[in-house]
Protein backbone atom coordinates (compact mmCIF):
# COMPACT_ATOMS: atom_id res chain seq x y z
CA UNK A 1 0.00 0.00 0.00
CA UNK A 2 1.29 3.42 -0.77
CA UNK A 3 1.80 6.13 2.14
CA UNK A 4 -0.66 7.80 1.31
CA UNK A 5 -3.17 5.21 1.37
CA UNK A 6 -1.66 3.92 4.51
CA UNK A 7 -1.93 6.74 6.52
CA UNK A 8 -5.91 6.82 5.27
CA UNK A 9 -6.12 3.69 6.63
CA UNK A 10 -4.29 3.98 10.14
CA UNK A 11 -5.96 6.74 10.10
CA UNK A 12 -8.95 4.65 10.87
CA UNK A 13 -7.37 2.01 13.06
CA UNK A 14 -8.38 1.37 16.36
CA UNK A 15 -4.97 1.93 17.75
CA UNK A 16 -4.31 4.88 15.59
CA UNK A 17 -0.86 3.80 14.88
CA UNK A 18 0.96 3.58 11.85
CA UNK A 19 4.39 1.68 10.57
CA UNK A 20 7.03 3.72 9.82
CA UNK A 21 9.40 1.24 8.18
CA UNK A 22 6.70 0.01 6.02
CA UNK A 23 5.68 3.55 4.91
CA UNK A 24 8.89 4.16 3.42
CA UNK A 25 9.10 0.81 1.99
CA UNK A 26 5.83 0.28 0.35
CA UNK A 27 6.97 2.45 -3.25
CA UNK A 28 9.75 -0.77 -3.22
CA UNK A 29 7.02 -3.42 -2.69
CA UNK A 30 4.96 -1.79 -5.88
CA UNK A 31 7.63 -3.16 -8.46
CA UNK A 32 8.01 -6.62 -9.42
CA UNK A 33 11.34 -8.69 -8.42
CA UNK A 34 13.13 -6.15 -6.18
CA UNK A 35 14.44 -4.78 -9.52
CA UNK A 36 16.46 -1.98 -8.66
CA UNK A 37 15.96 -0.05 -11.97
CA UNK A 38 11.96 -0.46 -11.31
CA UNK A 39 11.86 0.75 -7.90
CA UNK A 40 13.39 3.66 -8.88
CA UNK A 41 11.27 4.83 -11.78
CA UNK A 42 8.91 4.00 -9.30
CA UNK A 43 10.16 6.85 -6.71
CA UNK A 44 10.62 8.75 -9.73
CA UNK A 45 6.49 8.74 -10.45
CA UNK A 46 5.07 8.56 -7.26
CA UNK A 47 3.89 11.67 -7.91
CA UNK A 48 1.42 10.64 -10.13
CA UNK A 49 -0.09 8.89 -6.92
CA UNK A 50 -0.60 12.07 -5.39
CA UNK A 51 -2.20 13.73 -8.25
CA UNK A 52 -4.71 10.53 -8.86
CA UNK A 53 -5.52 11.26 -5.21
CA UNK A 54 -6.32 14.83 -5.71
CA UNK A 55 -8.54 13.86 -8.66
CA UNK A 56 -10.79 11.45 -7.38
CA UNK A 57 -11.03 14.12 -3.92
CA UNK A 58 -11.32 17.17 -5.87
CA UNK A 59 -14.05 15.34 -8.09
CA UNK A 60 -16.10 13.39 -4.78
CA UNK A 61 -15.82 10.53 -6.29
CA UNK A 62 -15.73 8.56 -2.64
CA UNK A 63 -19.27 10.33 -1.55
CA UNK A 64 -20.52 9.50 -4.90
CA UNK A 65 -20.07 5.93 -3.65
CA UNK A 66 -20.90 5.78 -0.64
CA UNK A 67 -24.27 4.71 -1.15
CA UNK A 68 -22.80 1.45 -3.16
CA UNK A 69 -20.87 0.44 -6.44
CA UNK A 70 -21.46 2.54 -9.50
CA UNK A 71 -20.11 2.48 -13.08
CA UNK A 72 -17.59 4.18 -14.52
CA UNK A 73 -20.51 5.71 -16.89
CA UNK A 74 -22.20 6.89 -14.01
CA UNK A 75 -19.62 8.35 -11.97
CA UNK A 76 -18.62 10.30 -15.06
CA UNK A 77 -22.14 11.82 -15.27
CA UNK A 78 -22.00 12.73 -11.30
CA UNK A 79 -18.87 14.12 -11.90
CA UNK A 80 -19.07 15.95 -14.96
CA UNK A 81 -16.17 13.98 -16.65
CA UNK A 82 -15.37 11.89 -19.34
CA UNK A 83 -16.09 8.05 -18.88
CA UNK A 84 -13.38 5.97 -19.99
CA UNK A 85 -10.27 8.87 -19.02
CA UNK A 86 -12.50 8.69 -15.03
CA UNK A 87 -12.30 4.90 -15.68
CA UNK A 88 -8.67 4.56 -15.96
CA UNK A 89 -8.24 6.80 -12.75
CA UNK A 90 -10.39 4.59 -10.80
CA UNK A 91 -8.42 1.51 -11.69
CA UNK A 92 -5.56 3.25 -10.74
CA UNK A 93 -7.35 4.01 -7.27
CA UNK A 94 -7.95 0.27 -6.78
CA UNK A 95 -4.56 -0.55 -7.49
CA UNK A 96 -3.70 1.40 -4.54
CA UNK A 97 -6.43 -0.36 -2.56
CA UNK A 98 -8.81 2.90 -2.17
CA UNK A 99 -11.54 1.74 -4.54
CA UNK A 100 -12.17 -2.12 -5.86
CA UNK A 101 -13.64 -3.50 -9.06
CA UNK A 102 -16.54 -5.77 -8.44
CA UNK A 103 -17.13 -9.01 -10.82
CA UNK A 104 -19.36 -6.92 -12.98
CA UNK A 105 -17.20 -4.06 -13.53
CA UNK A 106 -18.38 -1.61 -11.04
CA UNK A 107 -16.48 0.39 -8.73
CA UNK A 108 -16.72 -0.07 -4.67
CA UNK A 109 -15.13 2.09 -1.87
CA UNK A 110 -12.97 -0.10 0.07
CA UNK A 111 -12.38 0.55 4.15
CA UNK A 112 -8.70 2.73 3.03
CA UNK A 113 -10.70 4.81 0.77
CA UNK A 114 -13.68 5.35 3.31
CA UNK A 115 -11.33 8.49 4.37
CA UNK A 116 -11.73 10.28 1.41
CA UNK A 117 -15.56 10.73 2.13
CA UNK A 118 -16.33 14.39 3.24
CA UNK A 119 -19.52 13.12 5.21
CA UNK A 120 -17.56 10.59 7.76
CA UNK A 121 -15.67 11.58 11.20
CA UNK A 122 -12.39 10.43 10.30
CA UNK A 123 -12.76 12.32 6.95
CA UNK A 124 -9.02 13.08 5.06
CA UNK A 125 -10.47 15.02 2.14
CA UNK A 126 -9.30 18.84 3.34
CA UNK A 127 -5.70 17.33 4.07
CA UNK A 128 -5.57 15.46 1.08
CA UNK A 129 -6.93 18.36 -1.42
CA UNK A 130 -4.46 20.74 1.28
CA UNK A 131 -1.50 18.29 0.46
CA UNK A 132 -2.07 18.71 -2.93
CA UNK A 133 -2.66 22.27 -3.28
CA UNK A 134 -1.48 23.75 -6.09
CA UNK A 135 0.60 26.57 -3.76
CA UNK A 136 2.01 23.90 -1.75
CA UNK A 137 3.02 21.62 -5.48
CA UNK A 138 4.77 24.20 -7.18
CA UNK A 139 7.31 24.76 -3.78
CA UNK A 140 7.32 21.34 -3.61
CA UNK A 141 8.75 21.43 -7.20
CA UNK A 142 11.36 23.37 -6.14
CA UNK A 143 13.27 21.26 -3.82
CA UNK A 144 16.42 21.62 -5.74
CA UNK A 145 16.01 25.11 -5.34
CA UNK A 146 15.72 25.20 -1.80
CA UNK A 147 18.66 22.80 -0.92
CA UNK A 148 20.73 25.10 -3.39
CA UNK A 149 19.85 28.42 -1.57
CA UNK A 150 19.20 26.98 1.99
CA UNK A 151 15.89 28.35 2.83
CA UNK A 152 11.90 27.90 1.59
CA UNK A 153 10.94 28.87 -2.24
CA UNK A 154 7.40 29.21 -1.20
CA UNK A 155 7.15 32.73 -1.88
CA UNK A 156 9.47 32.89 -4.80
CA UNK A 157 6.81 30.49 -6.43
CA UNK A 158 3.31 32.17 -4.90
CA UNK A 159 4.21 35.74 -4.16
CA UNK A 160 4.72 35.95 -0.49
CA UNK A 161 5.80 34.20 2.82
CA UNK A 162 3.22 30.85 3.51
CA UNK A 163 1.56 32.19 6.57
CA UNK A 164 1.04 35.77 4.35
CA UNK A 165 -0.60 33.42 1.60
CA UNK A 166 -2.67 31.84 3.67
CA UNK A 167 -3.99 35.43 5.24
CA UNK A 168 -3.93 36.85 1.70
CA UNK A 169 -5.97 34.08 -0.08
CA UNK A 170 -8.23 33.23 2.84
CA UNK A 171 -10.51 30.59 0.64
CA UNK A 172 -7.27 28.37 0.55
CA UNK A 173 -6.21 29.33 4.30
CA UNK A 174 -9.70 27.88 5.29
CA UNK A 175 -8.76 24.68 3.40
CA UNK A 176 -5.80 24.67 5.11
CA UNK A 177 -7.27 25.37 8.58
CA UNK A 178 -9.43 22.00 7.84
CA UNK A 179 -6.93 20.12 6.50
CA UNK A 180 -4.86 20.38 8.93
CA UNK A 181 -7.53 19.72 11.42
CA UNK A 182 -8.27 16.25 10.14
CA UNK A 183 -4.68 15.56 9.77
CA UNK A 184 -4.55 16.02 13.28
CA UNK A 185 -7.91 14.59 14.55
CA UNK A 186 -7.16 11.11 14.07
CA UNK A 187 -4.07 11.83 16.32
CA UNK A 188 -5.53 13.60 19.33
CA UNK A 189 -6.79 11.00 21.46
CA UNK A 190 -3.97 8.76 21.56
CA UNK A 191 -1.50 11.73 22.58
CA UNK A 192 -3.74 12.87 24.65
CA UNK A 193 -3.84 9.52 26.47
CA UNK A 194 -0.27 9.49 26.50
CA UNK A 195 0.35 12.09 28.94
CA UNK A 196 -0.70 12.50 32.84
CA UNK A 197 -1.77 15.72 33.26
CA UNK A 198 -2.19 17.62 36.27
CA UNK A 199 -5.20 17.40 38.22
CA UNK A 200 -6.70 21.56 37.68
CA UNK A 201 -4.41 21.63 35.25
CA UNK A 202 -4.78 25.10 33.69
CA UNK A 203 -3.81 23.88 30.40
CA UNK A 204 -3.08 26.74 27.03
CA UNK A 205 -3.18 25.20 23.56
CA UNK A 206 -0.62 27.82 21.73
CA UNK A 207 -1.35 27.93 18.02
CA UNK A 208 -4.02 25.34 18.37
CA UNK A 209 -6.05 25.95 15.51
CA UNK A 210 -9.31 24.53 16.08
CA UNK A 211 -8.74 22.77 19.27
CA UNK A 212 -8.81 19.15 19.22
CA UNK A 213 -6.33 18.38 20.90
CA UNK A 214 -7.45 20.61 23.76
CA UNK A 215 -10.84 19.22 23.41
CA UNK A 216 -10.04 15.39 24.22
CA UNK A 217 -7.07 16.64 26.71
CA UNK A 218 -10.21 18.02 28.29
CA UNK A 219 -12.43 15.24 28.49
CA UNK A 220 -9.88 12.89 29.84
CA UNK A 221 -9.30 15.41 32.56
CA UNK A 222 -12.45 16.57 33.78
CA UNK A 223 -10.88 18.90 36.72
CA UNK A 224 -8.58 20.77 34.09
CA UNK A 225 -9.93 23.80 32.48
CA UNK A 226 -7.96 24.95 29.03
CA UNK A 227 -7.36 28.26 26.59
CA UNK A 228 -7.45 28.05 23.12
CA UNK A 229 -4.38 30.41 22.25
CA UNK A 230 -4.33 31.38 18.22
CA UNK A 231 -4.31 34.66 15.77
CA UNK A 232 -7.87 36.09 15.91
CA UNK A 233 -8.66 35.32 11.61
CA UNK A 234 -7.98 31.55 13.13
CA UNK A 235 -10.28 31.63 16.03
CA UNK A 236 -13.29 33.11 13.82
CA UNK A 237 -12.72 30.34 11.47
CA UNK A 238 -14.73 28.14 14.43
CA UNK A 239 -13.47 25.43 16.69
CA UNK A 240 -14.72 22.15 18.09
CA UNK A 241 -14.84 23.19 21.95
CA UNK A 242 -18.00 24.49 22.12
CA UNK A 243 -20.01 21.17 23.00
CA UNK A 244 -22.10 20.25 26.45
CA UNK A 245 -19.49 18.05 27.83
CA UNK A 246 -17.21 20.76 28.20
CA UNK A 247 -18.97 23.89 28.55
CA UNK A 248 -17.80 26.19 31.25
CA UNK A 249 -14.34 24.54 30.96
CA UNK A 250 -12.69 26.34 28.18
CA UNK A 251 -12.18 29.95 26.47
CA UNK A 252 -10.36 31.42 23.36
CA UNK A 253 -7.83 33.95 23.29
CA UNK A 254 -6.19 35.80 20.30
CA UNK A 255 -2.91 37.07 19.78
CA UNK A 256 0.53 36.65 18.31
CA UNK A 257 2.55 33.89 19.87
CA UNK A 258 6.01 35.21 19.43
CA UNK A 259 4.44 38.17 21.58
CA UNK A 260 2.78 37.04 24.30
CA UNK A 261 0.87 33.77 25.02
CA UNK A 262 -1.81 33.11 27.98
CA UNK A 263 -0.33 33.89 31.31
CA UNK A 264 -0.37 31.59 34.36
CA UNK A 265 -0.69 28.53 32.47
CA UNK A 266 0.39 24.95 33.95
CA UNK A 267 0.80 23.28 30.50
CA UNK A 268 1.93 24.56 27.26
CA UNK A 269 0.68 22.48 24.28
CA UNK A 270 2.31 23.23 21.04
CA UNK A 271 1.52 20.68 18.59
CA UNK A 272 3.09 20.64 14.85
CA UNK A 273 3.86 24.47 15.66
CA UNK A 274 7.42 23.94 16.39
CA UNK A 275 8.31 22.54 13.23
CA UNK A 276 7.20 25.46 11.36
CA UNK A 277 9.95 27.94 12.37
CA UNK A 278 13.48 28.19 12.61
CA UNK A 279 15.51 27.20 15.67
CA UNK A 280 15.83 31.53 16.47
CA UNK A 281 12.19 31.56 15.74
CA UNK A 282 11.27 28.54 18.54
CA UNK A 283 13.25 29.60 20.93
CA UNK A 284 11.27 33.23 20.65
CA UNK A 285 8.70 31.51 21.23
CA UNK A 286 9.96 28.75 24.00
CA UNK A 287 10.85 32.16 25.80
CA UNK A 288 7.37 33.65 25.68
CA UNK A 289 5.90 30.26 27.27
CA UNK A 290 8.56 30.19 29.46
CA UNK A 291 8.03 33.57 30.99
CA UNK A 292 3.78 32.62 30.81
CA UNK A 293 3.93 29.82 33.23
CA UNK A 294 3.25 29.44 36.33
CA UNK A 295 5.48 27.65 38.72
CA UNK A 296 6.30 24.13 38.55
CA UNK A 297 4.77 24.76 34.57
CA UNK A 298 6.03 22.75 31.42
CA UNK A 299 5.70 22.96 27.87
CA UNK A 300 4.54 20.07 25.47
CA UNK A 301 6.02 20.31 22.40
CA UNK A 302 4.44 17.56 19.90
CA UNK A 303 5.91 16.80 17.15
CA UNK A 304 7.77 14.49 14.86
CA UNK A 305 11.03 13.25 17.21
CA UNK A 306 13.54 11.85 14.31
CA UNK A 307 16.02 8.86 15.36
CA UNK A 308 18.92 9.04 14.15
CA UNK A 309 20.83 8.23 10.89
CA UNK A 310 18.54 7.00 8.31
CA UNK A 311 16.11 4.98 10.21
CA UNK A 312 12.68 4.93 8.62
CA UNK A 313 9.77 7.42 10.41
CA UNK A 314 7.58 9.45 8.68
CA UNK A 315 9.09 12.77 9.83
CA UNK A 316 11.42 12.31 7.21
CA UNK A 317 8.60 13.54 5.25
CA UNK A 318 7.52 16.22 6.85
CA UNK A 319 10.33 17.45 6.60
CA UNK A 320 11.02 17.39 3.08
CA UNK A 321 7.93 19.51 3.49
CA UNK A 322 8.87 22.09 5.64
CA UNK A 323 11.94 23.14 3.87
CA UNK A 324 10.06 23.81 0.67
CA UNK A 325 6.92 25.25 2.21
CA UNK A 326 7.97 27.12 5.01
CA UNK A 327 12.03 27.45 6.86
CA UNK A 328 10.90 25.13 9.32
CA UNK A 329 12.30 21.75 10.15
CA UNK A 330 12.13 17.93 12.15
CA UNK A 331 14.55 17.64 14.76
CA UNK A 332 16.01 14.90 16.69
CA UNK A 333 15.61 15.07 20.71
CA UNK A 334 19.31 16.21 20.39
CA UNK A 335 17.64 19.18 18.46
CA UNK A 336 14.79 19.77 20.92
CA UNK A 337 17.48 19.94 23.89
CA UNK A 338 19.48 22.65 22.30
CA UNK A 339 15.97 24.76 21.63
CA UNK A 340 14.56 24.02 25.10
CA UNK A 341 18.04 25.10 27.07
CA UNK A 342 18.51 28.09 25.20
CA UNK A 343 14.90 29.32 26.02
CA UNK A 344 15.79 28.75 29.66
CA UNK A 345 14.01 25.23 29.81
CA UNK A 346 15.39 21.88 30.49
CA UNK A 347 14.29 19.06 28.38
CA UNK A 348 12.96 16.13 31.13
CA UNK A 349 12.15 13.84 28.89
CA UNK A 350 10.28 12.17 25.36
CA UNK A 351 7.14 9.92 25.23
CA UNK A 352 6.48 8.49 22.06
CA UNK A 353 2.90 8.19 20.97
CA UNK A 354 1.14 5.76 18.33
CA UNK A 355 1.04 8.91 15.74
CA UNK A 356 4.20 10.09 13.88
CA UNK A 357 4.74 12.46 16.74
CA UNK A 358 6.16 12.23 20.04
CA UNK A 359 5.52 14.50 23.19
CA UNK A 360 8.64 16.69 24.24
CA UNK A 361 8.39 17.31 27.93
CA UNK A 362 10.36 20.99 29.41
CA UNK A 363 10.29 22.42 32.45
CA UNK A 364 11.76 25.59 34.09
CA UNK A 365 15.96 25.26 33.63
């Protein structure tokens, strides 16, 4: 199965875990005989995975059959396409295990594709049409680029800094608010299982987008009461806290991170914010959290933890990501330690989590 297909499906796992080594070695299991001259033409196209993948979101085709098999005919006249080119596509889906052909030609959504519904909880659509963006593709086809000059060509390709975009175009910044959000939401409980909280924990969510992860840290801690810290265009893009079971529990707050974050606060939570920025730029903002929190405080950061030397994990990714996109980066815990001390925090230790990312404990230094 391809990674992007296996995340869809971990994604819907009841442990919520996924395997790195087989991630990175599933393009090798695609091409017959171990040849090495096939499995790399098959790196070389994997793109056209991601593209296929974009199609069949961008065009619904998974909602269009979720009420059972259809033809290829009729999916092309609920999409608006053309038969046999949509045809094709889908076989190509069902080679990657998303969709499957039934004895009488039809088309069926199989339990890996069931993510790319838009009507279902564990719906990937917004990340996958957000991975695919046309914004983020045209950095990503500048990798070259960026190792040559050291830094992001996002803005040499779409005009201005990613985060500038995104407030500049704010039809694709929603997309990537939700995107990100269901990324994410199939990774929240099990990291927030992983940690013991304090009991009245007071606990601030620091660029938390819509606040899932606050939201089941909350429920598994009914004493603890939580702020949802973000810019004020993210807030009033709506957030999942807002529900019976935690009313009177929670409350927003907007403002710039690197500035000033809620004071007083027993637990910082910054998940996949880290990762964005540069080592100066984190330990800005390590600084501000520091000076926030109360006594005996920490920080959380959650993120991607890489091992060392090449050993598979799909932060390895996400990084190739973030130094096309943005002039962030994955570190190693080596990393994390250099970020946390210089911020006046000491690193106490890492908890790995069933998700790609692990939980980065600091307290005061």
């Amino acid at each position: 199965m391809p990674l992007f297909a296996r995340m869809i499906s971990n994604a819907d796992s009841d442990r919520h875990g996924y395997d790195e080594e087989a991630i990175l070695n599933d393009s090798a299991s695609d091409v017959a005989g171990g040849s090495p001259e096939l499995e790399l033409a098959g790196h070389a196209l994997a793109y056209l995975r991601s593209v296929a993948v974009h199609a069949v979101a961008r065009l619904r085709v998974a909602d269009h059959l979720a009420g059972g098999p259809r033809t290829a005919a009729e999916l092309a006249e609920l999409t608006g396409t053309d038969a046999p080119y949509l045809e094709r596509v889908l076989h190509f889906m069902a080679s990657l295990g998303l969709f499957a052909v039934e004895s009488d030609g039809r088309f069926r959504l199989t339990p890996r594709g069931e993510p790319l519904r838009s009507d279902v909880p564990n719906s990937m659509r917004a990340s996958v049409l957000t991975f695919t963006d046309e914004a983020f593709w045209a950095a990503f086809g500048r990798l070259v680029d960026a190792v040559r000059l050291g830094r992001s060509v996002f803005a040499d390709v779409n005009g201005a800094p990613f985060f500038d975009y995104l407030n500049a175009e704010p039809e694709v910044g929603m997309r990537f608010a939700d995107g990100m959000s269901r990324f994410s939401h199939w990774q929240d409980p099990p990291v927030a299982a992983a940690y013991d909280f304090p009991e009245k924990a007071l606990i601030v969510d620091v660029g938390g987008g819509r606040g899932g992860l606050l939201a089941e840290v909350l429920r598994r801690n009914p004493a603890a009461t939580g702020v949802l810290f973000d810019q004020e265009q993210v807030l009033a893009g709506g957030h999942v806290l807002d529900v019976a079971e935690l009313r009177g529990r929670w409350r927003t707050e907007g403002g710039d991170f690197f500035d000033t974050v809620t004071p007083g606060g027993d637990v910082y939570l910054l998940k996949y914010i880290l990762h964005d920025w540069t080592d100066d730029e984190c330990v800005r903002l390590l600084k501000v959290c520091r000076a926030a929190m109360a006594d005996g405080g920490r920080v959380l950061a959650i993120d991607a933890v890489l091992p060392p030397g090449g050993t598979p994990h799909f932060g390895r990714t996400l990084d190739m990501l973030m130094m096309t996109v943005l002039n962030g980066r994955e570190r190693t815990r080596a990393d994390f330690e250099a970020l946390f001390n210089a911020a006046g925090l000491r690193l106490t230790r890492v908890i790995d989590t069933p998700t790609p990312c692990s939980i980065v404990e600091g307290v005061a230094a």
